[in-house]
C-alpha atoms as a PDB file:
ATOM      1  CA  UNK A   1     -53.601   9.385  24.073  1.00  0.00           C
ATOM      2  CA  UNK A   2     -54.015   6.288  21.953  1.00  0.00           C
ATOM      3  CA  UNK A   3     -53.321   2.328  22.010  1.00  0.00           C
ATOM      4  CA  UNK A   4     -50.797   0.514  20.054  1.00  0.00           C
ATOM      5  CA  UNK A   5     -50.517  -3.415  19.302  1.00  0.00           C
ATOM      6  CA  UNK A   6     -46.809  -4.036  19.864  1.00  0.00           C
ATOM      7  CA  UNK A   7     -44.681  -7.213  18.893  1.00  0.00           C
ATOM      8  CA  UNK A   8     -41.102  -7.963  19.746  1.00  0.00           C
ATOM      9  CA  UNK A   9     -39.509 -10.445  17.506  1.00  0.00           C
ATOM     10  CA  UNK A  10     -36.376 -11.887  16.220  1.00  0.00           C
ATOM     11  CA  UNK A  11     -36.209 -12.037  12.624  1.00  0.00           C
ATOM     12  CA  UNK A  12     -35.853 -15.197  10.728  1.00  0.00           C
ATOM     13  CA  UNK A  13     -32.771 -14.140   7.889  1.00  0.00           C
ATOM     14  CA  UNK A  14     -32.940 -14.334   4.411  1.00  0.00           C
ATOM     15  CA  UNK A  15     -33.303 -16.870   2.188  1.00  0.00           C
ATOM     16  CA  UNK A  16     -35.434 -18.296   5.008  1.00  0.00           C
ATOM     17  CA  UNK A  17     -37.848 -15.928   6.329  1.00  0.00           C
ATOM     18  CA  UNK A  18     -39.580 -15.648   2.645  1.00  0.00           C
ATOM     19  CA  UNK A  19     -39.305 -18.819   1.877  1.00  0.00           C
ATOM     20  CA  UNK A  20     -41.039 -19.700   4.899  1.00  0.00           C
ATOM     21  CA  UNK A  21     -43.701 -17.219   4.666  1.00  0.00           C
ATOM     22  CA  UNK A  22     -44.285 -18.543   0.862  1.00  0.00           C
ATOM     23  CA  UNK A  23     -44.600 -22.053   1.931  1.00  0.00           C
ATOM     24  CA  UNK A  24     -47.493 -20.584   4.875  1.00  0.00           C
ATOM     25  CA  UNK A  25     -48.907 -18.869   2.244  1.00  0.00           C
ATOM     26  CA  UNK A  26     -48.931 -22.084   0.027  1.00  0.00           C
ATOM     27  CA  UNK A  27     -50.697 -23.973   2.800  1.00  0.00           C
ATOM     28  CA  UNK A  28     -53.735 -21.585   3.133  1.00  0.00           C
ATOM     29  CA  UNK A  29     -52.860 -19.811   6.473  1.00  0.00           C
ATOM     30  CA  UNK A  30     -54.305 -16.142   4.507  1.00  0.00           C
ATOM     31  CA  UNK A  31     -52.310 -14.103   7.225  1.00  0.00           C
ATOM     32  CA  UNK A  32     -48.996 -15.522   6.321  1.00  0.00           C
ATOM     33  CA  UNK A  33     -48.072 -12.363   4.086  1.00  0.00           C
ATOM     34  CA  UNK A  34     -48.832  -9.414   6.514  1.00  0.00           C
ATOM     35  CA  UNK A  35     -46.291 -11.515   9.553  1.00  0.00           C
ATOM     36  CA  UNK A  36     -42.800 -11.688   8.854  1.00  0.00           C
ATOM     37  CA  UNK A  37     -41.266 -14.868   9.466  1.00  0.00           C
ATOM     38  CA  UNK A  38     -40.065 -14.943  13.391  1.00  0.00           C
ATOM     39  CA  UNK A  39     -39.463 -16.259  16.638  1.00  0.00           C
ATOM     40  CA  UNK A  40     -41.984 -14.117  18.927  1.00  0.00           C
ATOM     41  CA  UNK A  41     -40.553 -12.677  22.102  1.00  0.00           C
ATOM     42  CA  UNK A  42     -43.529 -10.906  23.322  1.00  0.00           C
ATOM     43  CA  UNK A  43     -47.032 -11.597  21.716  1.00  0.00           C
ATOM     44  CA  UNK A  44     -49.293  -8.832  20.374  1.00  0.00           C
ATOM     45  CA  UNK A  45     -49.882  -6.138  23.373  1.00  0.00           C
ATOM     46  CA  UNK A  46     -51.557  -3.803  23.090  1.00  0.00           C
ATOM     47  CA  UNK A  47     -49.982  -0.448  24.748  1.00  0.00           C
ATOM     48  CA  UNK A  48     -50.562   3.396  25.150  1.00  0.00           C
ATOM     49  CA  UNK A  49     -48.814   5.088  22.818  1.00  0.00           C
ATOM     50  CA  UNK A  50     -47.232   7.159  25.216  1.00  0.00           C
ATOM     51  CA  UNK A  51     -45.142   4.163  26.768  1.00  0.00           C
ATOM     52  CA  UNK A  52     -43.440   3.853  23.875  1.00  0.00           C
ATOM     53  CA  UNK A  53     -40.222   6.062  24.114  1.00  0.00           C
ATOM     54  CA  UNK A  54     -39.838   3.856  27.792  1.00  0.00           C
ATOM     55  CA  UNK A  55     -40.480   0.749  25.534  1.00  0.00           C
ATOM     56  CA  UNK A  56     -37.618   1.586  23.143  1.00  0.00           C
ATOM     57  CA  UNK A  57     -35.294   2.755  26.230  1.00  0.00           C
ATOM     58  CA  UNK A  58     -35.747  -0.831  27.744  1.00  0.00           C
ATOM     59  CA  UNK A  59     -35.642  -2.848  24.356  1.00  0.00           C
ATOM     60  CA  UNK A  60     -32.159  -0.675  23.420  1.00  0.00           C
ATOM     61  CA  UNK A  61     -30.725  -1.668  27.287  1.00  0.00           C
ATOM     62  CA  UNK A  62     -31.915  -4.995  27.204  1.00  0.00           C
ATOM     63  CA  UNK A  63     -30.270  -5.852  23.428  1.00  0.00           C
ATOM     64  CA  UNK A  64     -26.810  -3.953  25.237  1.00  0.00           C
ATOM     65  CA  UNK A  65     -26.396  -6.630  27.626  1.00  0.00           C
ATOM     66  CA  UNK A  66     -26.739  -9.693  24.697  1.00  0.00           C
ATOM     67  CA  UNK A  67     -24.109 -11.037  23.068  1.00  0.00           C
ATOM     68  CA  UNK A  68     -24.636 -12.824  19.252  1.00  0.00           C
ATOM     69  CA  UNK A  69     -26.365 -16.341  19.609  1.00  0.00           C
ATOM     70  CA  UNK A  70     -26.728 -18.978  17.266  1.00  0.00           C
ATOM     71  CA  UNK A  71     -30.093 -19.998  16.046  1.00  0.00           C
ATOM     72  CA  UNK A  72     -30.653 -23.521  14.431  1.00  0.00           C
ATOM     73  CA  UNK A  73     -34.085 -24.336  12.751  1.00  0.00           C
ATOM     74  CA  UNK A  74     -35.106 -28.024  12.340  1.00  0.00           C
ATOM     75  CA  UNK A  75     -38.345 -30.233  12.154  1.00  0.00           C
ATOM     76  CA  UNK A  76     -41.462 -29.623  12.661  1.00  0.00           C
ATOM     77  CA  UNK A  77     -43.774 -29.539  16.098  1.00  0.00           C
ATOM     78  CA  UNK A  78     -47.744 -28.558  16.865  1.00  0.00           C
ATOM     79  CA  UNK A  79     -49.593 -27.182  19.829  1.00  0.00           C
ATOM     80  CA  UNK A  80     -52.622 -29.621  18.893  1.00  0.00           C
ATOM     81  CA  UNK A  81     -55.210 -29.661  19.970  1.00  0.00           C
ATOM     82  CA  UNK A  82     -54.421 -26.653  22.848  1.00  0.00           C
ATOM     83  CA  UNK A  83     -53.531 -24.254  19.823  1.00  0.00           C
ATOM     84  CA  UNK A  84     -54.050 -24.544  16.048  1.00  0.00           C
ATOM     85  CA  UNK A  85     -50.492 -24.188  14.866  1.00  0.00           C
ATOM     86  CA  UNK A  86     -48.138 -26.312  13.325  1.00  0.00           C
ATOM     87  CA  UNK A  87     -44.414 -24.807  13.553  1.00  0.00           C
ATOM     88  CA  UNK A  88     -40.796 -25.324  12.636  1.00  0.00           C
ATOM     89  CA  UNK A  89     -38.609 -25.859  15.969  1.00  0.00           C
ATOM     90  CA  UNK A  90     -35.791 -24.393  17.455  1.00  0.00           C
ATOM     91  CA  UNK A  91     -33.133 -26.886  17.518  1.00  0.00           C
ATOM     92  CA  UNK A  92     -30.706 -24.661  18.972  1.00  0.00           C
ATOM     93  CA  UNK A  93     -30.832 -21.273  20.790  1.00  0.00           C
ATOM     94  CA  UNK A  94     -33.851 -22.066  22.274  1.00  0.00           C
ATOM     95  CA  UNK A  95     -32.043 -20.676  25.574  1.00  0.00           C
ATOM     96  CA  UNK A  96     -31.136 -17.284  24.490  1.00  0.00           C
ATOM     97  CA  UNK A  97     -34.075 -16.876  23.539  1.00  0.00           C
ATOM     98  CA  UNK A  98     -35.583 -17.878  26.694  1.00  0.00           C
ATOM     99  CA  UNK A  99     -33.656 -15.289  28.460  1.00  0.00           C
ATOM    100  CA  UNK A 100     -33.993 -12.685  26.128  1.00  0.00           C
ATOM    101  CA  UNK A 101     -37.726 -12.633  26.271  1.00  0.00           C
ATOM    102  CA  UNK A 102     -37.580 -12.978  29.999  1.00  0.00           C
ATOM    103  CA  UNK A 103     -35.336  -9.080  30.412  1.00  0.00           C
ATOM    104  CA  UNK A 104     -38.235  -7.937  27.289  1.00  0.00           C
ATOM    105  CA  UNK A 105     -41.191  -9.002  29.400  1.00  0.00           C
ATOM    106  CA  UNK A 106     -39.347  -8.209  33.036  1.00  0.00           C
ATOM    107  CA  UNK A 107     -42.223  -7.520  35.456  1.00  0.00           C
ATOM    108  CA  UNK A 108     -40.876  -4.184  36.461  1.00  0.00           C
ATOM    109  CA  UNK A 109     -40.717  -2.745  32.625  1.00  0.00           C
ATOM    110  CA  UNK A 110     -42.725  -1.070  30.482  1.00  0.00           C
ATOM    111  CA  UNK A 111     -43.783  -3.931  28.306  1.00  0.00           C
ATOM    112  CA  UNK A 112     -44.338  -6.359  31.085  1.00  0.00           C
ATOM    113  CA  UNK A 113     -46.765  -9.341  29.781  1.00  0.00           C
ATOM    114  CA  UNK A 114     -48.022 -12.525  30.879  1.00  0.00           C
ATOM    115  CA  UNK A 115     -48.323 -15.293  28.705  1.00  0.00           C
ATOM    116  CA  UNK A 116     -51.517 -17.832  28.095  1.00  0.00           C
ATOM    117  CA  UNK A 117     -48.406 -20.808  27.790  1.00  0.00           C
ATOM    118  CA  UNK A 118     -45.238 -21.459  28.956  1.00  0.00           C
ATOM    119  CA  UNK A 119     -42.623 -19.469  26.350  1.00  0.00           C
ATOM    120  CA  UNK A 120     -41.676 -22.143  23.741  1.00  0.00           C
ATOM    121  CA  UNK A 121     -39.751 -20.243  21.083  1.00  0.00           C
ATOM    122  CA  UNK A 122     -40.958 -21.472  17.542  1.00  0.00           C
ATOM    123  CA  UNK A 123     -41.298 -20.057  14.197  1.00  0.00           C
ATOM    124  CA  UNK A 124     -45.131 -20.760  13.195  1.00  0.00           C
ATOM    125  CA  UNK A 125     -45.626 -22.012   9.866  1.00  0.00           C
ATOM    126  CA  UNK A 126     -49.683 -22.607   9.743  1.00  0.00           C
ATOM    127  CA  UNK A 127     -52.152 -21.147  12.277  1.00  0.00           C
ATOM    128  CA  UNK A 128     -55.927 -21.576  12.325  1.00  0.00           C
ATOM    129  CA  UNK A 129     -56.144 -23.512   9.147  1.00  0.00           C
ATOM    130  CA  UNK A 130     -57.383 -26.800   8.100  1.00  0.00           C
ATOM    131  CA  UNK A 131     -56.709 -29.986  10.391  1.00  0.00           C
ATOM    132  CA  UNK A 132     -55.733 -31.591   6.764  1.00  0.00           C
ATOM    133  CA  UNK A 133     -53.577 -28.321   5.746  1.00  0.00           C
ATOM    134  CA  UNK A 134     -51.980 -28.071   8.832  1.00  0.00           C
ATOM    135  CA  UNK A 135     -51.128 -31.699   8.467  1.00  0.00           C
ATOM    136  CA  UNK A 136     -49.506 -31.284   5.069  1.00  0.00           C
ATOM    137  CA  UNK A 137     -46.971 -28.301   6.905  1.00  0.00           C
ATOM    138  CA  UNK A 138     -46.604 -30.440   9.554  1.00  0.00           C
ATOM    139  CA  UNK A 139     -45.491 -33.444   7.116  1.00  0.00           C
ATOM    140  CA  UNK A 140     -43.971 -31.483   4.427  1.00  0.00           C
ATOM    141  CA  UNK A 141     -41.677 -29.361   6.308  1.00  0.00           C
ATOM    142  CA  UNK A 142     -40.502 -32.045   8.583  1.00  0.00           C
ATOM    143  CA  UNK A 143     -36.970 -32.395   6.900  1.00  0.00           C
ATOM    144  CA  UNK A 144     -36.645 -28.623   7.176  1.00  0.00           C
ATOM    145  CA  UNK A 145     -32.932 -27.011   8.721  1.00  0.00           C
ATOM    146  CA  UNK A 146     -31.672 -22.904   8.957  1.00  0.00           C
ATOM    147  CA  UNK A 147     -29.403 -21.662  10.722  1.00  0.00           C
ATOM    148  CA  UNK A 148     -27.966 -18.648  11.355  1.00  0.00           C
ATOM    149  CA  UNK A 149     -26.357 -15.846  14.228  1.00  0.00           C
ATOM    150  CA  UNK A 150     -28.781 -13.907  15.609  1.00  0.00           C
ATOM    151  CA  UNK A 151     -27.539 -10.498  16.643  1.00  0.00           C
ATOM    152  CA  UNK A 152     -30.551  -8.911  17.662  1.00  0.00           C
ATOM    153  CA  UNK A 153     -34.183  -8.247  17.302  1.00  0.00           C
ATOM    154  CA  UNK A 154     -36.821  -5.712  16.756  1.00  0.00           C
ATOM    155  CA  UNK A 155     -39.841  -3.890  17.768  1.00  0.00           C
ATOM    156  CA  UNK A 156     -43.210  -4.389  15.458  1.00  0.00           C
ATOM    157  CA  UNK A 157     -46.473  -2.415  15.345  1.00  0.00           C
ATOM    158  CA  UNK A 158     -49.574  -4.129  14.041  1.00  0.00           C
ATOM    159  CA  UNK A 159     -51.730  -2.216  11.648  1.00  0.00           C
ATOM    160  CA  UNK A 160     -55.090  -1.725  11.311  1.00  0.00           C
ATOM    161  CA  UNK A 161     -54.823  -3.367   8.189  1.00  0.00           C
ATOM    162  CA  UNK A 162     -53.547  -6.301  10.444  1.00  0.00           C
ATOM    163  CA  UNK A 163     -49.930  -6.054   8.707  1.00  0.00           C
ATOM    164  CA  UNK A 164     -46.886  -6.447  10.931  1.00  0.00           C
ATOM    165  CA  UNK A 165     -44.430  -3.452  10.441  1.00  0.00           C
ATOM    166  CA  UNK A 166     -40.686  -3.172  11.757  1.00  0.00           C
ATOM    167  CA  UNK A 167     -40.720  -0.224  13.738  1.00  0.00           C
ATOM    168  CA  UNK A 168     -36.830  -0.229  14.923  1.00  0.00           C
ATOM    169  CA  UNK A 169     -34.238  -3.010  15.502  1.00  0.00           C
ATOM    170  CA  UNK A 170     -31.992  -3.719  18.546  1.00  0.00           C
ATOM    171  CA  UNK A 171     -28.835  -4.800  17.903  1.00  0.00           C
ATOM    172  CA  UNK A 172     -26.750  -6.923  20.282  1.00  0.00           C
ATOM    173  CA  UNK A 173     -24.146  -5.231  22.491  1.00  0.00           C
ATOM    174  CA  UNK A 174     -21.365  -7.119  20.359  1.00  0.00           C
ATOM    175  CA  UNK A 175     -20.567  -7.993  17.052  1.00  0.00           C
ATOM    176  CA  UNK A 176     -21.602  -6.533  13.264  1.00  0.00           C
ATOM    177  CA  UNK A 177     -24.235  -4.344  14.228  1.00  0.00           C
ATOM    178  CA  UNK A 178     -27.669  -4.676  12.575  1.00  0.00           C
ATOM    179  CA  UNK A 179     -30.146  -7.434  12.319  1.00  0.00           C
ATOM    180  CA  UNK A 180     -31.269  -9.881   9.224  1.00  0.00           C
ATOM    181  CA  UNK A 181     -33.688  -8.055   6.891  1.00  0.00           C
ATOM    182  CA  UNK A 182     -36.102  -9.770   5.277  1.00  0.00           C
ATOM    183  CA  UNK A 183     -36.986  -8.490   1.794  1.00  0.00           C
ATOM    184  CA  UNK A 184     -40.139 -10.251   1.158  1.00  0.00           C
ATOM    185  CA  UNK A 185     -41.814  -8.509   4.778  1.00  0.00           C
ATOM    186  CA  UNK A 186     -44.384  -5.883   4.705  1.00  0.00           C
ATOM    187  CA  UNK A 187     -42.238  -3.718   6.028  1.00  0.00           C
ATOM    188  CA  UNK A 188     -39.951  -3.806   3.227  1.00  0.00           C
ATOM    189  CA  UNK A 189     -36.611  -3.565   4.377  1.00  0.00           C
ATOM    190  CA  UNK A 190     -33.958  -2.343   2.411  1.00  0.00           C
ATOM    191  CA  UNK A 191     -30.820  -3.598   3.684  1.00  0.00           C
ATOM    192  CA  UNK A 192     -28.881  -6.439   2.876  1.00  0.00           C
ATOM    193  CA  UNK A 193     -29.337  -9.841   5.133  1.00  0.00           C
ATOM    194  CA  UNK A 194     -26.516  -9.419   7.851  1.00  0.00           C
ATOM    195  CA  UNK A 195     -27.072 -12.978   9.576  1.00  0.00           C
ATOM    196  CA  UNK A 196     -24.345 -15.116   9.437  1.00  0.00           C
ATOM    197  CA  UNK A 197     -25.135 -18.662   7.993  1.00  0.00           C
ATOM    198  CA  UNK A 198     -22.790 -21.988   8.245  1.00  0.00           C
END
């Protein structure tokens, strides 16, 4: 029996989620390219690998009982100085996602998980860099707006190589089926972007 490190994530759509992970990239964070662009709904745990066919049965029942959401991106925000991370806020759906990682993480599941902070739901844009590059995200991405219908998220695996990979997606109980790929992710996803955008 071995361990897995496990992620559960909502994917930020195309154009966005590259353009975002080019811009952390551009501001020194040297992680930026092996983490697709998200909003985290459980952090890295680490699992045994033989909890994962309950994992999947709990992430497919949870994302039954969802409905489509919509997700709005817009300014910037920081944990300084409790965390070194600068990130882009969630101006709207902040609340489904809220409740959606509460039925992931539900204490009586298999991927139960207790958190360091209160859940914020964010999508990280510089972590662990430079005070004076962290600034410059912080500053430069403070006009920044998405937005977009979120109809579902997805289970990652962390590598040893420290790469996120998509290991399945969970669409919502309603609506077109599928969730936003994003073509510039390790994981290399090959179809189209499905995410509704006003």
């Amino acid at each position: 029996m071995g361990t897995a490190t496990l992620g559960v994530s909502i994917a930020v759509p195309e154009p966005y989620g590259s353009r975002l992970q080019e811009l952390r990239a551009g501001f020194g964070d040297v992680a930026a390219h092996g983490i697709p662009t998200h909003v985290t709904l459980v952090p890295p745990t680490e699992v045994d690998t033989d909890r994962l066919p309950r994992i999947r049965a709990h992430l497919a029942e949870v994302a039954l009982s969802f409905r489509p959401f919509a997700m709005r991106l817009a300014g910037t925000g920081t944990f300084r100085p409790l965390s070194p991370v600068v990130f882009v806020k969630l101006a709207e759906g902040a609340a489904g996602c809220t409740r959606l990682q509460g039925c992931v993480r539900d204490p009586e599941g298999p991927i139960s998980r207790e958190l360091a902070f209160p859940y914020h739901p964010h999508v990280t844009v510089a972590h662990g860099i430079s005070e004076e590059a962290m600034d410059r995200a912080y500053s430069e991405l403070a006009d920044y707006t998405a937005e977009w219908l979120c109809e579902g998220f997805a289970l990652y695996e962390q590598g040893s190589d420290g790469v996120w990979r998509k290991l399945h997606e969970y669409p919502f109980g309603t609506g077109p089926t599928g969730i936003p790929a994003q073509s510039g992710s390790p994981a290399g996803a090959a179809a189209e972007a499905t995410g509704r955008r006003s």
